[in-house]
Structure formats: C-alpha cells, structure tokens
C-alpha atoms as a PDB file:
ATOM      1  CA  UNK A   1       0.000   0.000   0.000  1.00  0.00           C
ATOM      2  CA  UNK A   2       1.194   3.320  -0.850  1.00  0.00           C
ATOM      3  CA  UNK A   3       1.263   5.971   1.765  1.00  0.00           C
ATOM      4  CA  UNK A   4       1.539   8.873  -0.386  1.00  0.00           C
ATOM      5  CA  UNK A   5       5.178  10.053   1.787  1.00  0.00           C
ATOM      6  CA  UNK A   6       6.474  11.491  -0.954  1.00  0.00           C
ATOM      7  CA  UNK A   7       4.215  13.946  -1.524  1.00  0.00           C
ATOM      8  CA  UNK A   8       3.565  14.999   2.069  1.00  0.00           C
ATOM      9  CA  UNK A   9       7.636  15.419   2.090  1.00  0.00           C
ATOM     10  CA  UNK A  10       7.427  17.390  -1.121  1.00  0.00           C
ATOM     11  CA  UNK A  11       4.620  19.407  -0.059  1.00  0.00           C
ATOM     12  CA  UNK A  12       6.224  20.450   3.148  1.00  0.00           C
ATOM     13  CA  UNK A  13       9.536  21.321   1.851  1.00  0.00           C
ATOM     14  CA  UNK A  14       7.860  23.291  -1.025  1.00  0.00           C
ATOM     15  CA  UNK A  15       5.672  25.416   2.675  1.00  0.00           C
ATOM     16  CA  UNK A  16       8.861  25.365   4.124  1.00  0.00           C
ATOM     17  CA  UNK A  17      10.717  27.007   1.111  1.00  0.00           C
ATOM     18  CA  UNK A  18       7.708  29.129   0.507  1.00  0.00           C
ATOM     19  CA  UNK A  19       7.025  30.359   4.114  1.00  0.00           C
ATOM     20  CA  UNK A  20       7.675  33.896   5.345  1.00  0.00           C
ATOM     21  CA  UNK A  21       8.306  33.122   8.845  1.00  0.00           C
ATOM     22  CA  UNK A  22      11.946  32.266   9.586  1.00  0.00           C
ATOM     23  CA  UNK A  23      13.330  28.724   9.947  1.00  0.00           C
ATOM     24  CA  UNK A  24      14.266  29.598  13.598  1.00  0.00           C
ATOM     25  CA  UNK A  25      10.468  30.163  14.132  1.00  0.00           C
ATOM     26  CA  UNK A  26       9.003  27.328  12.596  1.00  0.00           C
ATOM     27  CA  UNK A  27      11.719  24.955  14.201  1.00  0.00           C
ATOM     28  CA  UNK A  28      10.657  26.500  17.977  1.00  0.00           C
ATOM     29  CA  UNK A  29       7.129  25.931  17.204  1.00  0.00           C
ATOM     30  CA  UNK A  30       7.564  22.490  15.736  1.00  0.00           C
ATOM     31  CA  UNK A  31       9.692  20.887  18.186  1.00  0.00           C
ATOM     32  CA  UNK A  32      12.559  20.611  15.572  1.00  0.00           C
ATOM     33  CA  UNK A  33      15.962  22.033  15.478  1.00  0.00           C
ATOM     34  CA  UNK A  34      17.010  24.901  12.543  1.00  0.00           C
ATOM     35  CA  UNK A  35      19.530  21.917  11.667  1.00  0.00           C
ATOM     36  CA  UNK A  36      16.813  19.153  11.086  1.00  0.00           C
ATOM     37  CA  UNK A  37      15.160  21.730   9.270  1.00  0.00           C
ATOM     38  CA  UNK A  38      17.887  22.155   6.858  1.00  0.00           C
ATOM     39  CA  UNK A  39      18.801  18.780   6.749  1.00  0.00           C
ATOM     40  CA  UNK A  40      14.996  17.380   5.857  1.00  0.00           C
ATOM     41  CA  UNK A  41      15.371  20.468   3.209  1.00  0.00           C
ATOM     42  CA  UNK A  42      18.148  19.512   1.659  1.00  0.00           C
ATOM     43  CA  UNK A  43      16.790  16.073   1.374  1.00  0.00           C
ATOM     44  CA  UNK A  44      19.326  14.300   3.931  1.00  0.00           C
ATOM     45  CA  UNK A  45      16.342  13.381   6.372  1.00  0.00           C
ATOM     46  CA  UNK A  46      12.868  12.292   6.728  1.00  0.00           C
ATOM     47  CA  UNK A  47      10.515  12.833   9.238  1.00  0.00           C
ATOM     48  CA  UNK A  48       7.875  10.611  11.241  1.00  0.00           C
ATOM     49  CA  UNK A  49       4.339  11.196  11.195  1.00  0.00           C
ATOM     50  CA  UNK A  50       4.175  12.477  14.342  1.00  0.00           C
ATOM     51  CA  UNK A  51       6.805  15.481  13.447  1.00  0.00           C
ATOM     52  CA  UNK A  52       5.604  16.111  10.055  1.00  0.00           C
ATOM     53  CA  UNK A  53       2.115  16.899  11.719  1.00  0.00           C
ATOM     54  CA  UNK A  54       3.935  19.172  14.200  1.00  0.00           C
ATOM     55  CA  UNK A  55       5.458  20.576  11.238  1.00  0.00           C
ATOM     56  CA  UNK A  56       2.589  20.732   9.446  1.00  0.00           C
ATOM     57  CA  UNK A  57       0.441  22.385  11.772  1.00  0.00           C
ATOM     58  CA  UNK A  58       3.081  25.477  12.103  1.00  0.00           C
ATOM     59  CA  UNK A  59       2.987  25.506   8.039  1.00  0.00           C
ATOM     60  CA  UNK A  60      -1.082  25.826   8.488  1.00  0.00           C
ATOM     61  CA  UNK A  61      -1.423  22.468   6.556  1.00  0.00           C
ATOM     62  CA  UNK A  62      -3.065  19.604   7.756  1.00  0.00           C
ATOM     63  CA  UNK A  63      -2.803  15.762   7.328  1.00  0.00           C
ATOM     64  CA  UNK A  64      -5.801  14.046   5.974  1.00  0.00           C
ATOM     65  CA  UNK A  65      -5.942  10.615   5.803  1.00  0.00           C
ATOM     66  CA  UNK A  66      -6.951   9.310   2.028  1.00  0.00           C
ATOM     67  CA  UNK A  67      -9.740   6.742   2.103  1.00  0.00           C
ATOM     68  CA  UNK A  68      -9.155   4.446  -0.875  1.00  0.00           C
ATOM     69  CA  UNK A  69     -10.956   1.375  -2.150  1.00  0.00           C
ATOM     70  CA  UNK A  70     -11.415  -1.497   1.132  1.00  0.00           C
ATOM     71  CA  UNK A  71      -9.135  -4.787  -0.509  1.00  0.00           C
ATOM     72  CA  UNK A  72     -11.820  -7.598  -0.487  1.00  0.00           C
ATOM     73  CA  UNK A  73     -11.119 -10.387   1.680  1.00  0.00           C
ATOM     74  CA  UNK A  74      -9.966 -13.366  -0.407  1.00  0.00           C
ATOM     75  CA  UNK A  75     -12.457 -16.759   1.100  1.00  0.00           C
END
C-alpha cells in the first residue's frame, strides 16, 4: 500500500521554502531544530508522522488521511 510520503515530504519542503516566517520560528514551534530543518530540506532526512504533523500544523497544513478502495477479503 502506498502511503503517499512522498508527496507529504514534497509538499512540506515546497511550505517550508515558501514560508515567510523564519526557519528559527518554525523549528521552535515544531519541536525541531534549525539543523533538522535544513537537513529534511536539503533532502538528507525524513521525518515521522508524528513530526511532520507538528510541522505541518506550524505551516497551516493539515494531514488528511486518504480513504481508498477497502481490498476484499480473499475466502
């Protein structure tokens, strides 16, 4: 199952890169260091759920869970 990471990383970094509140900022509100910051940035990190959320929130984005198509049970 695909869980779409990619595109939540992209779409952060591309808030992050757009943002006009400073890095210093957004890592005090998000729990995160200006260094982790850079480093998820620069494409040298990921980040768990649970931070990206944090991270997300600061951004004002929000994590929505996709509902796809229920697998049917094989018998």
């Amino acid at each position: 199952m695909k869980c779409g990471c990619d595109d939540i990383e992209k779409r952060l970094k591309q808030a992050l890169i757009e943002s006009k509140v400073s890095r210093y900022r957004i890592a005090k509100e998000s729990g995160l260091t200006e260094s982790q910051l850079s480093y998820f940035v620069n494409g040298k990190r990921t980040l768990t759920l649970p931070t990206a959320a944090k991270l997300a929130k600061v951004l004002g984005l929000e994590l929505v869970e996709k509902k796809g198509k229920k697998k049917k049970k094989a018998r």
